[in-house]
PDB file of N, CA and C in Angstrom:
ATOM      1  N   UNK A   1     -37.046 -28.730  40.663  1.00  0.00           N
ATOM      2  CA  UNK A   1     -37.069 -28.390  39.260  1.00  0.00           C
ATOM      3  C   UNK A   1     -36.822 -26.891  39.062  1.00  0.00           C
ATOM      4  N   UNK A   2     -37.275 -26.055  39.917  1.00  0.00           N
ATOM      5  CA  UNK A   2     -37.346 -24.711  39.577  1.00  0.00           C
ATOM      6  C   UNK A   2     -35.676 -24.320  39.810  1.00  0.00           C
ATOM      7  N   UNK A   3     -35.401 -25.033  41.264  1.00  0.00           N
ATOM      8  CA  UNK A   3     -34.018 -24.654  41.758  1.00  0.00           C
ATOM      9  C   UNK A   3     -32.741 -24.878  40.676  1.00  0.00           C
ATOM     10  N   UNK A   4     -33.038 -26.198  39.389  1.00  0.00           N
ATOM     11  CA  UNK A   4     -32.639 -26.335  38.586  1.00  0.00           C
ATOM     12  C   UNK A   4     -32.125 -24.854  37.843  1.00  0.00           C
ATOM     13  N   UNK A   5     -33.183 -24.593  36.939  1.00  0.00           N
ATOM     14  CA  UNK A   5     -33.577 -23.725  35.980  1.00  0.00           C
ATOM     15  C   UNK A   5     -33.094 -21.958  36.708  1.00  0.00           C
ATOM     16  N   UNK A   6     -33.244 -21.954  38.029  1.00  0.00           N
ATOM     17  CA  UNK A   6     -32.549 -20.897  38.647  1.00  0.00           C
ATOM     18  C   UNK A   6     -30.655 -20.662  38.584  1.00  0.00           C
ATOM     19  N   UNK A   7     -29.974 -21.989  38.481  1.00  0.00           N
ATOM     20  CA  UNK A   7     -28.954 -22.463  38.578  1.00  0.00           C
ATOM     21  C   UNK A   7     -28.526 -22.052  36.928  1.00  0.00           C
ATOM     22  N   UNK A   8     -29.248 -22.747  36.303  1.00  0.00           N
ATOM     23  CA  UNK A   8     -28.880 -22.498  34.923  1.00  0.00           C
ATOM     24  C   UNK A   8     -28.689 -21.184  34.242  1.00  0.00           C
ATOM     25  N   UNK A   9     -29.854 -20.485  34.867  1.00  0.00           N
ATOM     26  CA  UNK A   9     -30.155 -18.740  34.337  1.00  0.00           C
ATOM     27  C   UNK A   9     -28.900 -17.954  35.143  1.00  0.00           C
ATOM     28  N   UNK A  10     -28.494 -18.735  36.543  1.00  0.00           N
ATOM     29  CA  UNK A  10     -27.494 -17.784  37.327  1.00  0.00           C
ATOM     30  C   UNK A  10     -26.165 -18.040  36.234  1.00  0.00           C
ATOM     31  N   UNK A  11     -26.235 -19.002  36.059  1.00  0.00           N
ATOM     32  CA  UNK A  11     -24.810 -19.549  35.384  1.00  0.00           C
ATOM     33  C   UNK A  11     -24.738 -19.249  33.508  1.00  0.00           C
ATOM     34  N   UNK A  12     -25.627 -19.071  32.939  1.00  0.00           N
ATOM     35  CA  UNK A  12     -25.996 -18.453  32.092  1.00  0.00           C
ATOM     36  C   UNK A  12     -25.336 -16.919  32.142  1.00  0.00           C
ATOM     37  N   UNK A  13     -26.129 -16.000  33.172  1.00  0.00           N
ATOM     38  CA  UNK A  13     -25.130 -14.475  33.083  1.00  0.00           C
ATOM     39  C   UNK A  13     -24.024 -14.386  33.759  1.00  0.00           C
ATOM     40  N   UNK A  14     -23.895 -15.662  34.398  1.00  0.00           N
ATOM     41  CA  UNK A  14     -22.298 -15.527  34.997  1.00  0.00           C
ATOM     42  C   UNK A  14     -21.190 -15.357  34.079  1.00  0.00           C
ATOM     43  N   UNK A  15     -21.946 -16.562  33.206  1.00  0.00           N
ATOM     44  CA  UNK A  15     -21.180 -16.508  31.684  1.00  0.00           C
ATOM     45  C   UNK A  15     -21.137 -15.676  30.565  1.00  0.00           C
ATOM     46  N   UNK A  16     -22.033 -14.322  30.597  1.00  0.00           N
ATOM     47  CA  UNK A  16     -22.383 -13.330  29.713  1.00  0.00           C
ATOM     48  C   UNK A  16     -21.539 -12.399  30.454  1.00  0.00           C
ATOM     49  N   UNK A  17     -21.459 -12.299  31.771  1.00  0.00           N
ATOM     50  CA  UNK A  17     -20.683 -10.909  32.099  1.00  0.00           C
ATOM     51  C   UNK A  17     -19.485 -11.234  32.425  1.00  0.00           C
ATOM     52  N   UNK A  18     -19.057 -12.586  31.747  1.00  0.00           N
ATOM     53  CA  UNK A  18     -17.560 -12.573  31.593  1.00  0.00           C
ATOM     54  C   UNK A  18     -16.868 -12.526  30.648  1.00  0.00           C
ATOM     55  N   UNK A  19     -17.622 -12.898  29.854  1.00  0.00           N
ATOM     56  CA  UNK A  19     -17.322 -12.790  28.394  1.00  0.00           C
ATOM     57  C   UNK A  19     -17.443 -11.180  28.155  1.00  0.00           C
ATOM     58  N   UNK A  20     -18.841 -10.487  28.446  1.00  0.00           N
ATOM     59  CA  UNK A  20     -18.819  -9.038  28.288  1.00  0.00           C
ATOM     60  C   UNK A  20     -17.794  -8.196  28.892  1.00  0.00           C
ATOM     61  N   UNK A  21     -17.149  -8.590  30.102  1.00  0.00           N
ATOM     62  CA  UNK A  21     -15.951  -7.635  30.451  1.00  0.00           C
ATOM     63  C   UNK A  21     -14.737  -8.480  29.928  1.00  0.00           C
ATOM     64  N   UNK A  22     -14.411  -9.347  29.482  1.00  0.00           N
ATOM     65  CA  UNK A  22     -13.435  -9.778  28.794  1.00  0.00           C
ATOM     66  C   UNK A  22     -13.667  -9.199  27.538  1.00  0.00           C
ATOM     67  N   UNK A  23     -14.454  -9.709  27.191  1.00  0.00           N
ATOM     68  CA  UNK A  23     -14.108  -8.169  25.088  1.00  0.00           C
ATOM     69  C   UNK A  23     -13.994  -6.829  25.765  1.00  0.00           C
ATOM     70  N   UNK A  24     -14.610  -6.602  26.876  1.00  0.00           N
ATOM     71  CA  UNK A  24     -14.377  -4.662  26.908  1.00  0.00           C
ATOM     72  C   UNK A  24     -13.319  -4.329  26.718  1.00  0.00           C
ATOM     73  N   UNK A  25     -12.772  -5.325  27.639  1.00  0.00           N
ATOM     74  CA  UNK A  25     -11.122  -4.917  28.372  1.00  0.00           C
ATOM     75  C   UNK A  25     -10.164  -5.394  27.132  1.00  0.00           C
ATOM     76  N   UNK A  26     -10.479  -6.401  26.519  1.00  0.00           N
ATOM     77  CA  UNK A  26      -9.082  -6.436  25.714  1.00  0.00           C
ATOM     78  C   UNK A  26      -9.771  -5.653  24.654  1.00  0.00           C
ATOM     79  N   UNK A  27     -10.479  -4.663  24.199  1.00  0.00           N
ATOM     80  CA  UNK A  27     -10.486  -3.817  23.036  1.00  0.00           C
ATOM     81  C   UNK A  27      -9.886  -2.340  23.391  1.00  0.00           C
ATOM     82  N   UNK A  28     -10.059  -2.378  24.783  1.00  0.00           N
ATOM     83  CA  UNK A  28      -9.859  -1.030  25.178  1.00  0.00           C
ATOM     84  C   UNK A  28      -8.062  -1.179  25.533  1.00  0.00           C
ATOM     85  N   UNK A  29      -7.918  -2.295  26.032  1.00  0.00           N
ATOM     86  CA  UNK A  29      -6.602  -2.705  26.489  1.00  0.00           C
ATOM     87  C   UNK A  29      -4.927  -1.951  25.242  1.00  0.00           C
ATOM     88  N   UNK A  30      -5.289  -2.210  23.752  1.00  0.00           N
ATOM     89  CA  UNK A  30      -4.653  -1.941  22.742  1.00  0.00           C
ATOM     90  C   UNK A  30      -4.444  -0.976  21.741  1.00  0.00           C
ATOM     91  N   UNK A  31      -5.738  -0.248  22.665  1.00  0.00           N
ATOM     92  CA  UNK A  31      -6.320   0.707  21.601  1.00  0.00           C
ATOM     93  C   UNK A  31      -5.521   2.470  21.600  1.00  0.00           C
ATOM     94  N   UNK A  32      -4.985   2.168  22.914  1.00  0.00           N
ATOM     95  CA  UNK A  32      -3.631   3.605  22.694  1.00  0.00           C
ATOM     96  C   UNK A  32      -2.771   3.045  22.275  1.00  0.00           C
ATOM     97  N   UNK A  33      -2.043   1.982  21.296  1.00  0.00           N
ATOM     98  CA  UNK A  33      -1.036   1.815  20.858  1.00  0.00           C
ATOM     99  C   UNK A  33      -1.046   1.942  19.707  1.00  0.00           C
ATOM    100  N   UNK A  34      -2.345   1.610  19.401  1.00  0.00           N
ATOM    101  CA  UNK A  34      -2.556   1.416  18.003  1.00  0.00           C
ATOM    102  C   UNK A  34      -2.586   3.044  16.662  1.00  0.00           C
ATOM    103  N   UNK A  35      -2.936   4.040  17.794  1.00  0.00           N
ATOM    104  CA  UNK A  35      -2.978   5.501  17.646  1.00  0.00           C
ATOM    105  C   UNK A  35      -2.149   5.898  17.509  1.00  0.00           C
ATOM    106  N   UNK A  36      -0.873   5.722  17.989  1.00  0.00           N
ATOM    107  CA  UNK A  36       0.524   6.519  18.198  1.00  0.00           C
ATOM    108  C   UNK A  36       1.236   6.121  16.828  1.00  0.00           C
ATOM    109  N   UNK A  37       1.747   6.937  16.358  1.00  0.00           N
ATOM    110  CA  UNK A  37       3.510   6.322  15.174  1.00  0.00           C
ATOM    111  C   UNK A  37       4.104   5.469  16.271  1.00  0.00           C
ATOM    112  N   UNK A  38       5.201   5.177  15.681  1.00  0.00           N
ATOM    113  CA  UNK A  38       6.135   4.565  16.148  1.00  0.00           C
ATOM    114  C   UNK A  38       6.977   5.559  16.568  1.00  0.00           C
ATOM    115  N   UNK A  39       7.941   5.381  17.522  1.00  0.00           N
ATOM    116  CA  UNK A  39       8.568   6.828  18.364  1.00  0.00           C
ATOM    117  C   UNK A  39       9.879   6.866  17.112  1.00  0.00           C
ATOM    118  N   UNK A  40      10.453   6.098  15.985  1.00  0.00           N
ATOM    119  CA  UNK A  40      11.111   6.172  15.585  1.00  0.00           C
ATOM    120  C   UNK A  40      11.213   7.129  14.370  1.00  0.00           C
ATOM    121  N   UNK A  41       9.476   7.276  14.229  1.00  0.00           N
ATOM    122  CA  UNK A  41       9.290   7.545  13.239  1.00  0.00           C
ATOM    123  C   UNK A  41       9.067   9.125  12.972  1.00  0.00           C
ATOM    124  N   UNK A  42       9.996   9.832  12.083  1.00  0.00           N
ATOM    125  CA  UNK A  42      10.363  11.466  11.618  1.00  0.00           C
ATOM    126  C   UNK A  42       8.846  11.624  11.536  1.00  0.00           C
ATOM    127  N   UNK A  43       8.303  12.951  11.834  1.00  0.00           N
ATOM    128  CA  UNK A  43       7.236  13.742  11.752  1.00  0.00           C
ATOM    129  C   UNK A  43       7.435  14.439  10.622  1.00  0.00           C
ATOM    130  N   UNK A  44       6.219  14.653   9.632  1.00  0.00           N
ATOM    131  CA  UNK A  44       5.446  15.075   8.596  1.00  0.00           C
ATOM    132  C   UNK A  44       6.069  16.403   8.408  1.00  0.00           C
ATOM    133  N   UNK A  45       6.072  17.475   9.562  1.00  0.00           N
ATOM    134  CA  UNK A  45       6.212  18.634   9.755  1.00  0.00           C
ATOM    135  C   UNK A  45       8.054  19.199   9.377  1.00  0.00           C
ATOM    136  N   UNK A  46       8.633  17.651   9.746  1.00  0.00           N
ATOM    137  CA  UNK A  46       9.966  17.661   9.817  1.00  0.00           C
ATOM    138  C   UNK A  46      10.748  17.916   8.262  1.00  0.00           C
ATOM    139  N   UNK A  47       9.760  16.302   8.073  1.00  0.00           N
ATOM    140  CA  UNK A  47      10.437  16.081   6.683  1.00  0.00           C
ATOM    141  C   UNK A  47      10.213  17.219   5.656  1.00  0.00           C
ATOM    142  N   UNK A  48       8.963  18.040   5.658  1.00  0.00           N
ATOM    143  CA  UNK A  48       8.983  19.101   4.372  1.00  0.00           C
ATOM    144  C   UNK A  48      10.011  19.794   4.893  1.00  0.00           C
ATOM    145  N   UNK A  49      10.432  20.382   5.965  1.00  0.00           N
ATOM    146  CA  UNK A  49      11.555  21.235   5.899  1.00  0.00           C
ATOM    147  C   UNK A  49      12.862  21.089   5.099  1.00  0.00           C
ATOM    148  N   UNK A  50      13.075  19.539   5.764  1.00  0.00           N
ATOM    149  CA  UNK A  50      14.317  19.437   5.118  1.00  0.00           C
ATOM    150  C   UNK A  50      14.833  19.168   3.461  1.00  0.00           C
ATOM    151  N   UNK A  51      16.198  19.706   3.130  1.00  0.00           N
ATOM    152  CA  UNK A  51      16.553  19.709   1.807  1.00  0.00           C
ATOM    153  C   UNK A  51      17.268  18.775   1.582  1.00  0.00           C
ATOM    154  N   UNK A  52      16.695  18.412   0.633  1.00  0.00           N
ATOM    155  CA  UNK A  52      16.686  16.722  -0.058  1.00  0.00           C
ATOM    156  C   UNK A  52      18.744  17.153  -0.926  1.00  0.00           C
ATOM    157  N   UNK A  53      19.106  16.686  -0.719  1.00  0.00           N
ATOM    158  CA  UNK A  53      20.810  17.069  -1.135  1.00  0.00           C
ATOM    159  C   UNK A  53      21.241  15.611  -1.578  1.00  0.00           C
ATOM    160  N   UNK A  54      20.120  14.630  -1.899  1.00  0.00           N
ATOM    161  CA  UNK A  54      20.726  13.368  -2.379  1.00  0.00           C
ATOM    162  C   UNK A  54      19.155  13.079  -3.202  1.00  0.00           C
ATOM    163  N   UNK A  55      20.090  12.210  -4.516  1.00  0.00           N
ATOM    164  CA  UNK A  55      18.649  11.314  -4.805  1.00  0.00           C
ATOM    165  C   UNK A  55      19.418  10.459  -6.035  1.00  0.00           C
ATOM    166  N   UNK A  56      18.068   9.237  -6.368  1.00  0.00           N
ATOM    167  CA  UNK A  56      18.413   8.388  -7.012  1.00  0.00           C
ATOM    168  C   UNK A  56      18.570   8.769  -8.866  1.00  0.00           C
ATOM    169  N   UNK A  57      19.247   7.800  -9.372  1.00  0.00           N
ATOM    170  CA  UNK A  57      19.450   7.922 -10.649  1.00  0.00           C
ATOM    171  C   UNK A  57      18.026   7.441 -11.388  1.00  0.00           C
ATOM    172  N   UNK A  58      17.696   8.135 -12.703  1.00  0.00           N
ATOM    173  CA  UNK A  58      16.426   7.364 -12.941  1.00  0.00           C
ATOM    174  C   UNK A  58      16.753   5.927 -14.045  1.00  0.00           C
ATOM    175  N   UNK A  59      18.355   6.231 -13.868  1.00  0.00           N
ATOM    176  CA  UNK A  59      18.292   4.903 -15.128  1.00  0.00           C
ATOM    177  C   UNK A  59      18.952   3.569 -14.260  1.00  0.00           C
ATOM    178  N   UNK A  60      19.514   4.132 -13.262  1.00  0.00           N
ATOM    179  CA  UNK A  60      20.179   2.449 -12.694  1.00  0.00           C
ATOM    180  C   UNK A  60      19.648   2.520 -11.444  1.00  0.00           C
ATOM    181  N   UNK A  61      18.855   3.931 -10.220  1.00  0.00           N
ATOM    182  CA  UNK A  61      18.708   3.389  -9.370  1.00  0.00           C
ATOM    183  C   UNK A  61      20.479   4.020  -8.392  1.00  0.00           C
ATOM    184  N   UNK A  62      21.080   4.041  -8.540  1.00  0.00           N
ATOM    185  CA  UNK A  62      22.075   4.409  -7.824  1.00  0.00           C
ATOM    186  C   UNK A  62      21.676   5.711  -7.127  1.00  0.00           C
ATOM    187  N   UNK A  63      22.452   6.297  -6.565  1.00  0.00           N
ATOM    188  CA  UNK A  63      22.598   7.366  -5.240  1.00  0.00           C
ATOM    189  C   UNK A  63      23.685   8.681  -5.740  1.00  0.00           C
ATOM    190  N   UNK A  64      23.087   9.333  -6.054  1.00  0.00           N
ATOM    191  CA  UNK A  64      23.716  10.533  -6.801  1.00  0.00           C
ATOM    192  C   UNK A  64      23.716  11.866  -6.073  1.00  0.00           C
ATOM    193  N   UNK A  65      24.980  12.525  -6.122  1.00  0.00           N
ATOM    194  CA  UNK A  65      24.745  13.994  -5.508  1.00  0.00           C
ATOM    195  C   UNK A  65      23.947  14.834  -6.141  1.00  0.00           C
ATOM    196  N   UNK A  66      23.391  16.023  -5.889  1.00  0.00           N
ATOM    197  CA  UNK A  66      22.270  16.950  -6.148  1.00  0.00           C
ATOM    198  C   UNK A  66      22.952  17.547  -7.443  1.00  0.00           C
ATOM    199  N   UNK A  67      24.530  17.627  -7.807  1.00  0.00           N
ATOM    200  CA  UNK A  67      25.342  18.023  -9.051  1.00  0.00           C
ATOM    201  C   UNK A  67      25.011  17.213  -9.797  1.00  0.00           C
ATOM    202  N   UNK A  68      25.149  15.748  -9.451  1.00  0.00           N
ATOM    203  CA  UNK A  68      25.762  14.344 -10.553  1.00  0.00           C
ATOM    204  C   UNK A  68      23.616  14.305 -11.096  1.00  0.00           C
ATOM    205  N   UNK A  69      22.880  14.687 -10.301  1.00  0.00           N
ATOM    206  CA  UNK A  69      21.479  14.416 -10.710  1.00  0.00           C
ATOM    207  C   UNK A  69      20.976  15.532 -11.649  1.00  0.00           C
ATOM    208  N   UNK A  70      21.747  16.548 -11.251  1.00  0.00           N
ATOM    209  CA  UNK A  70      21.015  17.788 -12.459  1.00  0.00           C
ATOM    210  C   UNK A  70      21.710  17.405 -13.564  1.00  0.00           C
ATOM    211  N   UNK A  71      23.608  17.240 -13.496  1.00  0.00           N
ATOM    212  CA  UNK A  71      24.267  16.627 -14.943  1.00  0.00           C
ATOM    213  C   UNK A  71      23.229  15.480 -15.561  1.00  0.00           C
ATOM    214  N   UNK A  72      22.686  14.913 -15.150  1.00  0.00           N
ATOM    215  CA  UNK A  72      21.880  13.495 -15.607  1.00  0.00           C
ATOM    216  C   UNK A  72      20.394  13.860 -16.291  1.00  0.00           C
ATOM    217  N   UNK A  73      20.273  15.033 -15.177  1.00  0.00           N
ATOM    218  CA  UNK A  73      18.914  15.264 -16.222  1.00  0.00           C
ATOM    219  C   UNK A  73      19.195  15.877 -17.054  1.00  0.00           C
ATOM    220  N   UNK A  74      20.262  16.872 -17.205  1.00  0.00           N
ATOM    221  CA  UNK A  74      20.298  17.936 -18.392  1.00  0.00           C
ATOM    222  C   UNK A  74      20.586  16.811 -19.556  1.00  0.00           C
ATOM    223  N   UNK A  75      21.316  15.484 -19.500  1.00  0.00           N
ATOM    224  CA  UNK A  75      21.804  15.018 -20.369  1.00  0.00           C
ATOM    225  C   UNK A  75      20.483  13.982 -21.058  1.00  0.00           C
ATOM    226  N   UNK A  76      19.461  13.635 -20.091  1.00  0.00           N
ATOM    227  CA  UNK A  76      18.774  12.991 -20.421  1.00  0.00           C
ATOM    228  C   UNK A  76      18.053  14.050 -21.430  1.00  0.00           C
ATOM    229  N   UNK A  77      17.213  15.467 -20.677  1.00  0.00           N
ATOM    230  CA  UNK A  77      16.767  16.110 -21.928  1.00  0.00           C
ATOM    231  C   UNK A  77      17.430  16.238 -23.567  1.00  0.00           C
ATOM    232  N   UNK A  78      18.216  16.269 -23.478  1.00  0.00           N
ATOM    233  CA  UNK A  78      19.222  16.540 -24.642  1.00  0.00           C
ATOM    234  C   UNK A  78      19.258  15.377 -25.516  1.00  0.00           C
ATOM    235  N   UNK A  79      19.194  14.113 -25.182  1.00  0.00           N
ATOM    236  CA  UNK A  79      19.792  13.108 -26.010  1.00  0.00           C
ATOM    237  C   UNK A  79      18.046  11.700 -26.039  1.00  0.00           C
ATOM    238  N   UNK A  80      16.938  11.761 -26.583  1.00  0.00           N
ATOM    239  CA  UNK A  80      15.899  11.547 -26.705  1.00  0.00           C
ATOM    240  C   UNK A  80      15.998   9.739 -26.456  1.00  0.00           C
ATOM    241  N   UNK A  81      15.234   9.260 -25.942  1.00  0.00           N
ATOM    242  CA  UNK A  81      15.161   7.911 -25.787  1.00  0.00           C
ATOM    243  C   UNK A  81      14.889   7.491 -26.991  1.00  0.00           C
ATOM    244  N   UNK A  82      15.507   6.193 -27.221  1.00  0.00           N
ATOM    245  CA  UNK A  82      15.501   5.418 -27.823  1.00  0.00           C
ATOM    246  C   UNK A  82      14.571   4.580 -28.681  1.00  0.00           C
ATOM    247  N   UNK A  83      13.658   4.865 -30.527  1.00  0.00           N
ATOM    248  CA  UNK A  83      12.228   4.760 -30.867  1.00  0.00           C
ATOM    249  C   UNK A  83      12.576   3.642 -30.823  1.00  0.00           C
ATOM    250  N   UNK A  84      11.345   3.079 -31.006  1.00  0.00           N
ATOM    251  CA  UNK A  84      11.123   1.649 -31.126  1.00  0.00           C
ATOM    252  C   UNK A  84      10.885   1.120 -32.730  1.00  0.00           C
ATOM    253  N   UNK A  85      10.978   0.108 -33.070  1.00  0.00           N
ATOM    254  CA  UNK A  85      11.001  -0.375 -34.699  1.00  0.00           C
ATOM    255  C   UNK A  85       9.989  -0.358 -34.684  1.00  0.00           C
ATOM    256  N   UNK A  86       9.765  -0.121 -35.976  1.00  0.00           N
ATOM    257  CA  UNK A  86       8.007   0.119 -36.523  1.00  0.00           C
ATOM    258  C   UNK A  86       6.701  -0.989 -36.177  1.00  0.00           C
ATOM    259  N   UNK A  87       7.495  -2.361 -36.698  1.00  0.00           N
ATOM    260  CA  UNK A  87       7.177  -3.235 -36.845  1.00  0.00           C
ATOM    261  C   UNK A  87       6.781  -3.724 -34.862  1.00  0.00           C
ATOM    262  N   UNK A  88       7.733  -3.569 -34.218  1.00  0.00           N
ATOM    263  CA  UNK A  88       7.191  -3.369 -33.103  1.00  0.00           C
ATOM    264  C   UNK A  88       5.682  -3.035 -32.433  1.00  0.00           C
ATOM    265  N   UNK A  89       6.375  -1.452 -33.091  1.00  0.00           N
ATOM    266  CA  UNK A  89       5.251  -0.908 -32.057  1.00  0.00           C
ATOM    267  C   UNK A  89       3.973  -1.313 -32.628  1.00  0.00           C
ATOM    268  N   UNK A  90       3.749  -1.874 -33.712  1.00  0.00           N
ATOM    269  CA  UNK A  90       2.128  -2.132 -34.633  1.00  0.00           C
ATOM    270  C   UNK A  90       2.043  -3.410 -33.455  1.00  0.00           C
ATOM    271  N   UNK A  91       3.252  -4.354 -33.289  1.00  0.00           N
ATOM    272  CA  UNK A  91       2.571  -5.577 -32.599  1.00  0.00           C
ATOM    273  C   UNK A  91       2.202  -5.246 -31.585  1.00  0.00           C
ATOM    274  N   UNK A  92       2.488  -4.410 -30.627  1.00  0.00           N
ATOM    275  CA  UNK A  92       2.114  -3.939 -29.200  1.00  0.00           C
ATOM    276  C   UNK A  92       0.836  -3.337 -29.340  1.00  0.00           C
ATOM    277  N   UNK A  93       0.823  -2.414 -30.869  1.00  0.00           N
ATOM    278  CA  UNK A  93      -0.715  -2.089 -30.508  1.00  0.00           C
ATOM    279  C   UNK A  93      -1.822  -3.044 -30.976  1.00  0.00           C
ATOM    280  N   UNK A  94      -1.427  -3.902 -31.775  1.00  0.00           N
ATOM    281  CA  UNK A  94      -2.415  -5.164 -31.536  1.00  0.00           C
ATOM    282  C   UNK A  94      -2.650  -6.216 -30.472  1.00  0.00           C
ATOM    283  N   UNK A  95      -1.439  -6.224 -30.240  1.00  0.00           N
ATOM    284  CA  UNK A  95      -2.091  -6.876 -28.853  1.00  0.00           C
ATOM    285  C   UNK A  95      -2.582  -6.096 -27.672  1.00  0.00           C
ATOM    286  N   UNK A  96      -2.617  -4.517 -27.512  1.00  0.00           N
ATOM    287  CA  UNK A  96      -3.183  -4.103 -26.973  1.00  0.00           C
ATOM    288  C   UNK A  96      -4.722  -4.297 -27.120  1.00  0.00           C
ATOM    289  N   UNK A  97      -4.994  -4.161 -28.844  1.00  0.00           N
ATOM    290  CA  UNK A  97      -6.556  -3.744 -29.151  1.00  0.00           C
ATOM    291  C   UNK A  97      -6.918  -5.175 -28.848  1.00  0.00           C
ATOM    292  N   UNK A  98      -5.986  -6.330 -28.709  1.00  0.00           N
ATOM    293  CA  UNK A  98      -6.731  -7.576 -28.721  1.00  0.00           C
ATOM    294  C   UNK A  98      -7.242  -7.749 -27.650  1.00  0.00           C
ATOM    295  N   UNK A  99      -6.338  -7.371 -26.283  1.00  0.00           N
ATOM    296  CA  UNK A  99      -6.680  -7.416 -25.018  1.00  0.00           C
ATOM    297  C   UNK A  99      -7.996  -6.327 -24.873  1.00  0.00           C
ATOM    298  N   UNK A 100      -7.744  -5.390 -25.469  1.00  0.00           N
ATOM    299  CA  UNK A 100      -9.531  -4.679 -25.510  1.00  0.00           C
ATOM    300  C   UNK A 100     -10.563  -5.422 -25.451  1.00  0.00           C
ATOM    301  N   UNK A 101     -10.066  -5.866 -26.970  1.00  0.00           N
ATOM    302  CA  UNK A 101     -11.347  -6.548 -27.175  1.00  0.00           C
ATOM    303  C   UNK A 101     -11.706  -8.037 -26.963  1.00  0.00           C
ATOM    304  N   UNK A 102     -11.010  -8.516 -25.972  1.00  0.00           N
ATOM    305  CA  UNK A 102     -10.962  -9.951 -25.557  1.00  0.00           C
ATOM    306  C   UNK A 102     -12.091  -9.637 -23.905  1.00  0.00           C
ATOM    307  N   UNK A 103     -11.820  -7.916 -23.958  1.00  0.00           N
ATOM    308  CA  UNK A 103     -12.564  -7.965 -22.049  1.00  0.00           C
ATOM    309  C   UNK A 103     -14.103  -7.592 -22.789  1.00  0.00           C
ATOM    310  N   UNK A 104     -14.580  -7.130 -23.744  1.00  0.00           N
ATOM    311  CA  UNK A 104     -15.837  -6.827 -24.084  1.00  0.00           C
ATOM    312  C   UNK A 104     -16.562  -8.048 -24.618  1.00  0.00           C
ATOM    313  N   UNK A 105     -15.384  -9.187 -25.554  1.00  0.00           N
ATOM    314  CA  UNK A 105     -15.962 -10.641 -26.043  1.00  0.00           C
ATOM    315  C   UNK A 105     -14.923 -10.993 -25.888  1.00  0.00           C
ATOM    316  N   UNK A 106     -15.405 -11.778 -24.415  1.00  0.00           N
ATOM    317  CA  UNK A 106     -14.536 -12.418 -23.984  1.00  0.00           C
ATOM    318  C   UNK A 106     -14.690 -13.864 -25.151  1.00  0.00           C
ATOM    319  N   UNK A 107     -16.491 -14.197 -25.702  1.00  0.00           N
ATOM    320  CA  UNK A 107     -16.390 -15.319 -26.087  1.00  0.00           C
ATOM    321  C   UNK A 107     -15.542 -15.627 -27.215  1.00  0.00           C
ATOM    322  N   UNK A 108     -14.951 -14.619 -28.278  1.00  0.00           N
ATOM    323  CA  UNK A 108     -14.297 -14.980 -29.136  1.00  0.00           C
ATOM    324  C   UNK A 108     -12.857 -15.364 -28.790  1.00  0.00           C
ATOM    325  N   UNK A 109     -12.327 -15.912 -29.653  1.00  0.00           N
ATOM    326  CA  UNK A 109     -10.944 -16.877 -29.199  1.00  0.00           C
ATOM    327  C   UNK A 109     -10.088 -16.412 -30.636  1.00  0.00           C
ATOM    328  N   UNK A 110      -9.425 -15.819 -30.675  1.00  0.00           N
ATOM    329  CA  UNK A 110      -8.816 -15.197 -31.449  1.00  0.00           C
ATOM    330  C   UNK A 110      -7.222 -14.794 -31.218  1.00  0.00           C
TER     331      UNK A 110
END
C-alpha cells in the first residue's frame, strides 16, 4: 500500500517538472523575437530626417508633387467649402440633440 502511494507522489512530480520546464522553455524560447522590429522596417531616427517631396491630395486621395500640393492648398484657402442648406443643417442638429438625449433617456421613444 505504501509502495503504491510512493509511485503515485513519484509520478505526480515527474509530471510537475515537466510541465514546469516545458512552460519555461517555450516562454523564454520566443521571447527575443518578439522584441526586435522587423529587419525591414525604417528606423524612427531615419524617417524624421527625411524630406517628405510627395504627398496625397486632400480631396481625391491621389499622389501629388510638393508644387501640385501647395497649388491645391493655396486654392483650397481661397475658394471656401461648400454651406450647407439651412433646412439641413437644423435636421442634423436635431438629430444630433435627439441622439443626446436618447443616451440620458434612453426610456423615451421619440
Amino acid at each position: 500500500m505504501v509502495i503504491i502511494k510512493v509511485k503515485k507522489k513519484v509520478k505526480l512530480l515527474y509530471i510537475l517538472v515537466i510541465s514546469i520546464t516545458l512552460t519555461f522553455v517555450s516562454s523564454i524560447w520566443g521571447s527575443g523575437v518578439i522584441a526586435l522590429p522587423p529587419p525591414e522596417d525604417t528606423p524612427e531616427e531615419i524617417l524624421r530626417t527625411q524630406i517628405i517631396i510627395e504627398a496625397r491630395s486632400p480631396v481625391d486621395g491621389r499622389f501629388l508633387t510638393a508644387a501640385e500640393y501647395a497649388q491645391l492648398e493655396a486654392q483650397l484657402q481661397q475658394t471656401p467649402p461648400p454651406k450647407l442648406d439651412p433646412k439641413i443643417r437644423d435636421q442634423i442638429f436635431l438629430l444630433r440633440l435627439r441622439k443626446t438625449l436618447l443616451q440620458f433617456f434612453p426610456f423615451l421613444n421619440f
